[in-house]
Structures are given as structure tokens and as C-alpha cells.
Protein backbone atom coordinates (compact mmCIF):
# COMPACT_ATOMS: atom_id res chain seq x y z
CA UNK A 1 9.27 -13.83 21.36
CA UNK A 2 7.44 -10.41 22.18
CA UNK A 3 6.38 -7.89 19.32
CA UNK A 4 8.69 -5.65 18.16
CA UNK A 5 8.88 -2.17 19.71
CA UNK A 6 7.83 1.18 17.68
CA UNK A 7 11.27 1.92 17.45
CA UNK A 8 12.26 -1.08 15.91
CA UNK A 9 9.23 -0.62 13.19
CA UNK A 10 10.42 2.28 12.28
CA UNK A 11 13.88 1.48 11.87
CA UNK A 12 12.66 -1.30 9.86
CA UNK A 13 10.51 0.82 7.25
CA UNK A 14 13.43 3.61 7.20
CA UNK A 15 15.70 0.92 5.85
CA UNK A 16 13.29 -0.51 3.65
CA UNK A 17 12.43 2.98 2.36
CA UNK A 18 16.09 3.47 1.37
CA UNK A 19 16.05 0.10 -0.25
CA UNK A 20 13.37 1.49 -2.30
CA UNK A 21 15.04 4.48 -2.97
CA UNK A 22 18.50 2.77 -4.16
CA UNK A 23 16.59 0.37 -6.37
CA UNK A 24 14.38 3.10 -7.70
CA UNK A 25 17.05 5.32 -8.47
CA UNK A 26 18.95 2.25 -9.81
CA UNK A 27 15.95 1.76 -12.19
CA UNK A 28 16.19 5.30 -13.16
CA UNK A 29 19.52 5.62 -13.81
CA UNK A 30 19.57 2.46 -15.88
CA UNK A 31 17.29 4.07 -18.17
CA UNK A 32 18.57 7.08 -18.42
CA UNK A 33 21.49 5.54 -19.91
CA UNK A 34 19.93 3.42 -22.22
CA UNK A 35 17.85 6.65 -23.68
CA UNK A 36 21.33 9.07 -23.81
CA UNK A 37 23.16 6.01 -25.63
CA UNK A 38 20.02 5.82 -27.88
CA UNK A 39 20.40 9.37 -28.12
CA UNK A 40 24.01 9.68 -29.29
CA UNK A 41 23.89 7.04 -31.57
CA UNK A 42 20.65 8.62 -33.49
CA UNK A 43 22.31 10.30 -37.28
CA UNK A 44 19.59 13.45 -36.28
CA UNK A 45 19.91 14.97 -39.78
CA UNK A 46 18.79 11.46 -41.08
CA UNK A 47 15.66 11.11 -37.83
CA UNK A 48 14.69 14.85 -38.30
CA UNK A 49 14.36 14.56 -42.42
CA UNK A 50 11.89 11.26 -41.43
CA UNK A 51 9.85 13.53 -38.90
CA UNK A 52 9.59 16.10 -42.27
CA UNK A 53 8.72 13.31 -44.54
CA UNK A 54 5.96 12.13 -42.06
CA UNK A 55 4.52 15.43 -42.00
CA UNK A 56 5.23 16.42 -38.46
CA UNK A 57 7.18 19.18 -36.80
CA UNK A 58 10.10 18.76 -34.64
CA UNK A 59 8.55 19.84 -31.18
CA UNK A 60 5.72 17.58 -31.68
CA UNK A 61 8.55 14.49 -32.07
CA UNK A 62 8.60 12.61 -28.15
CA UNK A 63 12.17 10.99 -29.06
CA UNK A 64 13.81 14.05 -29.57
CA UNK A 65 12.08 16.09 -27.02
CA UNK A 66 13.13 12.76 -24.64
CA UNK A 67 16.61 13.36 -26.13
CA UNK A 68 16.81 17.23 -25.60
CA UNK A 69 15.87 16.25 -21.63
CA UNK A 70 19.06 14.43 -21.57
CA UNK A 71 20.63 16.96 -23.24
CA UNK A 72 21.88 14.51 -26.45
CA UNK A 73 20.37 16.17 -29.65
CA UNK A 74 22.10 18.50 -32.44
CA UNK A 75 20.39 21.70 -33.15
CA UNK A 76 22.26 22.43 -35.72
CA UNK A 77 21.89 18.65 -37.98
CA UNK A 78 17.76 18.63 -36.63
CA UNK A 79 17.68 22.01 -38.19
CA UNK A 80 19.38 21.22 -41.36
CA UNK A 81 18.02 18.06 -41.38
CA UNK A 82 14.19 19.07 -41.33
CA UNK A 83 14.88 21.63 -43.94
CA UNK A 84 16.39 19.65 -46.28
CA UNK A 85 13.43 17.05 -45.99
CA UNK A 86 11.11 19.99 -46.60
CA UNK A 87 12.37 21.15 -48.93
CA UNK A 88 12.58 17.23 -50.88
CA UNK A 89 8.55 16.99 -50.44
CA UNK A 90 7.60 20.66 -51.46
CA UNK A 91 8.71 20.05 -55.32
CA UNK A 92 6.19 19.61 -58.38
CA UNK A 93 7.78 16.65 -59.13
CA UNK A 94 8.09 14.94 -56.04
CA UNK A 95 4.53 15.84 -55.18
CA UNK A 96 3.53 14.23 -58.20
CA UNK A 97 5.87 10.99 -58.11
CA UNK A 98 4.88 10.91 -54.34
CA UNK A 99 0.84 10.53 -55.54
CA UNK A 100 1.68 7.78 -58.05
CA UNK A 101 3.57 5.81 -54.78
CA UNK A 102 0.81 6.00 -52.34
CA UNK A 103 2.26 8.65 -50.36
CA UNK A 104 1.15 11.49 -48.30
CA UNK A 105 2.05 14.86 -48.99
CA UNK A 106 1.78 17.69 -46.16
CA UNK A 107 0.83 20.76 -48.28
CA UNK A 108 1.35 22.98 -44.97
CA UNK A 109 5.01 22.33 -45.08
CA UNK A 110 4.94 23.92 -49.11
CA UNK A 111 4.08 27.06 -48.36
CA UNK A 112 6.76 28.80 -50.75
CA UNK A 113 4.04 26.49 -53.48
CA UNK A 114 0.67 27.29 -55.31
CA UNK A 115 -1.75 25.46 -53.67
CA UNK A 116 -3.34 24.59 -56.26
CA UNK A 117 -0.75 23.59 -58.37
CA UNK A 118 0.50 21.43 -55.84
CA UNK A 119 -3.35 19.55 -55.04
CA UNK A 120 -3.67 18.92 -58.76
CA UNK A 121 -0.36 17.30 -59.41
CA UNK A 122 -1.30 15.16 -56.76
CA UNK A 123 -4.56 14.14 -57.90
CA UNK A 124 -3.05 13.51 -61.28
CA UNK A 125 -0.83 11.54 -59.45
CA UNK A 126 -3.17 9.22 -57.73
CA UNK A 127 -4.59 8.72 -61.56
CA UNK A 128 -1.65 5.95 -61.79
CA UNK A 129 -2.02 4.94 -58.17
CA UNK A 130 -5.34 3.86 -57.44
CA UNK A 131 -5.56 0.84 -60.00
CA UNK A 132 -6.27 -2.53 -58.80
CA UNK A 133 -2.78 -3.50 -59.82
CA UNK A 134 -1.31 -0.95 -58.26
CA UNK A 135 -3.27 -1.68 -55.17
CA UNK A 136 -2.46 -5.37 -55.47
CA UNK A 137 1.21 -4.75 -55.86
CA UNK A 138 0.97 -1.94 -52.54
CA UNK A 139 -0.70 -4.80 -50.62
CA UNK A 140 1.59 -7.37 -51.25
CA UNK A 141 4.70 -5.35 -50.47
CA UNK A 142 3.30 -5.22 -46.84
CA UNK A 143 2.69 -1.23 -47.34
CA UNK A 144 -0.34 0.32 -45.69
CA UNK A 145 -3.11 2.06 -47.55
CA UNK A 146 -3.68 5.80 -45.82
CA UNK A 147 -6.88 6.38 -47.45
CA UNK A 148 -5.78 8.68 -50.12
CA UNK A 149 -7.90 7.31 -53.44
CA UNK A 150 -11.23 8.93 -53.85
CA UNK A 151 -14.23 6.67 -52.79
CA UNK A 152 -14.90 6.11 -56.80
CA UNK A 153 -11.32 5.23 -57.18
CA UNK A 154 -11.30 2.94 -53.59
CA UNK A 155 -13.82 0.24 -55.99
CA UNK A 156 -11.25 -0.27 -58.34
CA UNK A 157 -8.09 0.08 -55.82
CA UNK A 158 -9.48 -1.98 -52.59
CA UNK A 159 -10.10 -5.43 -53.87
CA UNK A 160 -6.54 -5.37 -55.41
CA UNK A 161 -4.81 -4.06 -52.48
CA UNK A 162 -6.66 -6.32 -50.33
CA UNK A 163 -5.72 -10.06 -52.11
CA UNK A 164 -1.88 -8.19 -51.68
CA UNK A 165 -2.16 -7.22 -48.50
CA UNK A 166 -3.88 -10.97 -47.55
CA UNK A 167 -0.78 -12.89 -49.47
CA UNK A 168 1.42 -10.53 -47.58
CA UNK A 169 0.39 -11.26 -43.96
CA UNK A 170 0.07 -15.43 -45.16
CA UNK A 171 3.99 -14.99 -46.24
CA UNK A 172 4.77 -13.07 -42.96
CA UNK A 173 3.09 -15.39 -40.84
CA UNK A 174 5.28 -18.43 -42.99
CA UNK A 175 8.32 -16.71 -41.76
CA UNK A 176 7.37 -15.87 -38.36
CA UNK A 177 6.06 -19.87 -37.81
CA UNK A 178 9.88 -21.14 -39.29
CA UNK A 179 11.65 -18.48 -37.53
CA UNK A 180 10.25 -19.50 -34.18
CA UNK A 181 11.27 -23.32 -34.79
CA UNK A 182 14.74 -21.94 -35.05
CA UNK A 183 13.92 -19.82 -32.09
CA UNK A 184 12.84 -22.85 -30.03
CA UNK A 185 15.63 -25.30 -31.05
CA UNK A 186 18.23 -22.67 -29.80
CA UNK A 187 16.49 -22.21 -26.56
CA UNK A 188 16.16 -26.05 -26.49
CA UNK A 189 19.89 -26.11 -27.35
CA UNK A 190 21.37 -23.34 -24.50
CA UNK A 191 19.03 -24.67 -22.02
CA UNK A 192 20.81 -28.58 -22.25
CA UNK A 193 24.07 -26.51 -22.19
CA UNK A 194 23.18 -24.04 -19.11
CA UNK A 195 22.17 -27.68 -17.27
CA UNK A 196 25.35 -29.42 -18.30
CA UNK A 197 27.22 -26.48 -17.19
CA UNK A 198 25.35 -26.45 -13.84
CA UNK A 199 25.77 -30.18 -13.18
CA UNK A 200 29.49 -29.83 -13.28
CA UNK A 201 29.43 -26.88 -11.49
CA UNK A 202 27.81 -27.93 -8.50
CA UNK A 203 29.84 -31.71 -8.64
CA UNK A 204 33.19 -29.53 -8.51
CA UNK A 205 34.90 -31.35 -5.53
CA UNK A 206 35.69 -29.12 -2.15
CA UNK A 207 39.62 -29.86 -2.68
CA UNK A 208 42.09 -27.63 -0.46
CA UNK A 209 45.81 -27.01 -0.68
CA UNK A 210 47.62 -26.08 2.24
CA UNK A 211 51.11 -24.63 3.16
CA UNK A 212 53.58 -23.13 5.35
CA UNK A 213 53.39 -19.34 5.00
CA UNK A 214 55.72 -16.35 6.68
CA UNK A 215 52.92 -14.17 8.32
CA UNK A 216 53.18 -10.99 10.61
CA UNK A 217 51.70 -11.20 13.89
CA UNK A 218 50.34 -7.52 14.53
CA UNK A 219 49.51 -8.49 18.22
CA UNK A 220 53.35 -10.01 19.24
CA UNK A 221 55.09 -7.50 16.79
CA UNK A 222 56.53 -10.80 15.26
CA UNK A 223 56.54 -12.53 11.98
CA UNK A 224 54.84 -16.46 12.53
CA UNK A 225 55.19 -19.31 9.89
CA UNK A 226 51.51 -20.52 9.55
CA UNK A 227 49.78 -23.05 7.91
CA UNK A 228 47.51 -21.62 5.03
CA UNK A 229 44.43 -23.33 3.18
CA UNK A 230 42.90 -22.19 0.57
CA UNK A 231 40.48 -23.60 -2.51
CA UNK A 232 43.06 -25.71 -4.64
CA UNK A 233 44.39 -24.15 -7.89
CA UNK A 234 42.56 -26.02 -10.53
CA UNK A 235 39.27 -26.31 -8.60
CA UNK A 236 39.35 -22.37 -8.82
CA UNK A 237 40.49 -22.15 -12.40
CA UNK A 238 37.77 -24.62 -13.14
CA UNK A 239 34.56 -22.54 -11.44
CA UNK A 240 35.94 -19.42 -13.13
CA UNK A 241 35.56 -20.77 -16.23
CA UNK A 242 32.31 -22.33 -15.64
CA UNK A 243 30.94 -19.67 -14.38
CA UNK A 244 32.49 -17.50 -17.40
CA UNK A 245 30.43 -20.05 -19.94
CA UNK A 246 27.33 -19.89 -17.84
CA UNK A 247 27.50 -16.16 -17.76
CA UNK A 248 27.38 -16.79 -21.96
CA UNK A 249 25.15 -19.70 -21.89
CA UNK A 250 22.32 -17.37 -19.84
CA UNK A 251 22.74 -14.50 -21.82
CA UNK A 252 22.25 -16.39 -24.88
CA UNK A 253 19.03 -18.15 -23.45
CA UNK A 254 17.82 -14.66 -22.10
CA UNK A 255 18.50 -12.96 -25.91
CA UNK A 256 16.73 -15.90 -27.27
CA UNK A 257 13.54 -15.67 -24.82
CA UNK A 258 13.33 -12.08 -26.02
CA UNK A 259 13.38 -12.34 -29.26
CA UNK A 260 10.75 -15.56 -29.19
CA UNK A 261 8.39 -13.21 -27.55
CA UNK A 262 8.51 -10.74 -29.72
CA UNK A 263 8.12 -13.55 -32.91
CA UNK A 264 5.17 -14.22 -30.87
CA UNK A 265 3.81 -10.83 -30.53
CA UNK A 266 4.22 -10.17 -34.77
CA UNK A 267 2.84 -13.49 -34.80
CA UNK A 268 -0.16 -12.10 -32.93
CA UNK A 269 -0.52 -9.03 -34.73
CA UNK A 270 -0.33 -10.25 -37.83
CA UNK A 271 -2.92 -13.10 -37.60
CA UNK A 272 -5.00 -9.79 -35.95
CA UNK A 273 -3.81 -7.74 -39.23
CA UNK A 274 -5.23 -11.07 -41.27
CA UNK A 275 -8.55 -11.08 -39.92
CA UNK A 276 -9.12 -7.42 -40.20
CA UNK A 277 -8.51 -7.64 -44.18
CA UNK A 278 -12.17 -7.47 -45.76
């Protein structure tokens, strides 16, 4: 066989190129969909009072700028949304009941607020929170210290919060071990079933019913009885349906694969989490 002439390269890597291009756009629009159905089904008076509570603005928030690409936010719920969780943080009391809870306040948001006023409460605050019990308590309920006791108060609040926080990841990692023997029998489980499934679907027997049909005969202007064969009835009814519970059977086993991974990966980081704990 002789090489292949320039022209027929060519041709070649302009058809590949538009393969590319279909799958890539495929890819594209695939994900594109997934983020606008993300998008639409975000409460954004509920995601922008969590960007307020975290201490962030909304233009520095990559989901909604992602979702304002798309074109699937609400102005008018971010807006109301971000004030309202303002407005929540940047009270005396909440400052102070935040302190006591181990969490942050963003005094830039409070600006309507004395300063000082505000920065006091809070320290008064942290009085009640950086105890050892209160650290052990923090630690166990899987919460993360953000460094807000004073390094006097961190002697008395560390040891606590680290026992907690060591029980915590122990318990986690107790769940995540039992949750991926679950995990494993199902796979075990769908896996016999896709194989079963495939078995008889590949055994189905080549059966054929035939019979005399009225046809029109474009060529001779003329309807022709012919004989017609096709796949018999319940042969066909049969695939359909296998291939309906093998459609199940795989999605099932691809769900499951997922979601062992990620018990894996927590798995992972948690043992990681473990052996970072003083």
C-alpha cells in the first residue's frame, strides 16, 4: 500500500480537528449546564447572608461571579441577602455571643459600630471561650479552631481542644471505615447483577419471525406481497428490558464507585487531619 498523499493528511487532521471541536464543545456545554442548574437552584438570599457571615464581600465570591457569567443570580435577594447578614453580625450582642462560640467577627463590615465597643465585647467574649472545656467540647464537635484566644489563653484552651478534636477524627474515621463496608458490599452486589444481566443478554437466541407483507414497489409502480423478517417479538421485548435494567444496574455501580472514592478521600484527609493534631 503506498503512503498517503498530502491531501489525504490533511483531510484526515481537518476531520479530526472537528472531532475535537464537537467533543470540546460537548464538554463545554455539559458544564455549562451543570453550573446554570447549580445556579438556579442556589436560595441566593440564604448563599449571600453565608458570604456576610464569613466575612467576605460579594465580588470577591467565585460561585456567584461563575453564576453572574451565566447570567443565573438575583441582584435583588444577593443584595438583601448580604445586608441582612450584616446587619445580624454588627450587633453588641451577637458580637459578644459570637466570641463565647469561637467565632470570627469582621469589624469592617460594623462600621455604623464603636470600634471599641465592639473589640471589647469580643474579648469579654472569648473570657468564656477559651477554657479547656470549652476547647475540648469545640474539638470534639469536629469545629476548627481559627486562632482567636490570646497566646496566654491558647495554654489553657489547646490541650482541651486538641483530646476533642483527636476523639473527633477517631469517631469520623469509625464511620468512614463502616460506611465503606456498606459501600463495597453494594458494589459487590450490582456488579454480580450487571454480570447476570450480561450473561443473559448476550445468550438471547437470534430467533426471527417472518411473514407475508403488502409492499409498494416504487420501481414497477405496483404494490408486491413480500416476505418480511424481522427479530421475533419476545426476543425484542426481552433485550429492551435487559438493557433497561443494565442501564439501572450501571448507574447504580457508577453512583456507588463515586461515592467510595470520595469515603476514601475523607478517609485520607482525616487520618492526615489525625496526624497533624499535636
Amino acid at each position: 500500500m503506498g503512503r498517503p498523499s498530502f491531501h489525504s493528511f490533511m483531510s484526515l487532521m481537518r476531520s479530526f480537528n472537528f472531532l475535537m471541536g464537537v467533543i470540546i464543545f460537548s464538554l463545554l456545554g455539559c458544564s455549562n449546564w451543570a453550573l446554570k442548574d447549580r445556579c438556579e437552584k442556589t436560595n441566593w438570599f440564604e448563599y449571600s447572608q453565608k458570604v456576610a457571615f464569613e466575612g467576605r464581600y460579594l465580588e470577591e465570591d467565585g460561585f456567584i461571579k461563575d453564576c453572574k457569567g451565566v447570567d443565573r443570580t438575583s441582584a435583588v435577594q444577593l443584595d438583601l441577602g448580604f445586608k441582612q447578614g450584616r446587619d445580624k453580625m454588627c450587633q453588641y450582642d451577637e458580637i459578644y455571643g459570637r466570641a463565647k462560640e469561637g467565632v470570627p467577627v469582621f469589624f469592617q463590615f460594623c462600621d455604623g459600630l464603636d470600634m471599641d465597643r465592639m473589640k471589647g465585647l469580643y474579648r469579654d467574649g472569648l473570657v468564656s471561650y477559651c477554657t479547656n472545656e470549652k476547647g475540648y467540647s469545640f474539638g470534639k464537635a469536629g469545629k476548627i479552631y481559627q486562632n482567636l484566644c490570646n497566646p496566654q489563653q491558647e495554654k489553657v484552651f489547646l490541650p482541651g481542644y486538641y483530646k476533642g478534636r483527636k476523639e473527633y477524627l477517631t469517631d469520623l474515621m469509625t464511620e468512614l471505615r463502616g460506611k465503606l463496608v456498606e459501600i463495597k458490599r453494594l458494589e459487590q452486589s450490582y456488579s454480580e447483577t450487571e454480570a447476570v444481566l450480561n450473561r443473559e443478554y448476550g445468550s438471547l437466541p437470534n430467533a426471527m419471525e417472518c411473514s407475508n407483507r403488502t409492499v409498494y414497489n416504487d420501481t414497477a409502480k405496483k404494490d408486491e406481497v413480500k416476505v418480511i423478517c424481522e427479530e421475533a417479538g419476545y426476543v425484542r421485548s426481552r433485550r429492551s428490558s435487559l438493557w433497561g435494567s443494565l442501564d439501572d444496574v450501571r448507574d447504580k455501580l457508577r453512583n456507588t464507585r463515586t461515592d467510595w472514592r470520595d469515603t476514601e478521600g475523607k478517609m485520607a484527609q482525616a487520618q492526615l487531619d489525625f496526624n497533624a493534631v499535636p
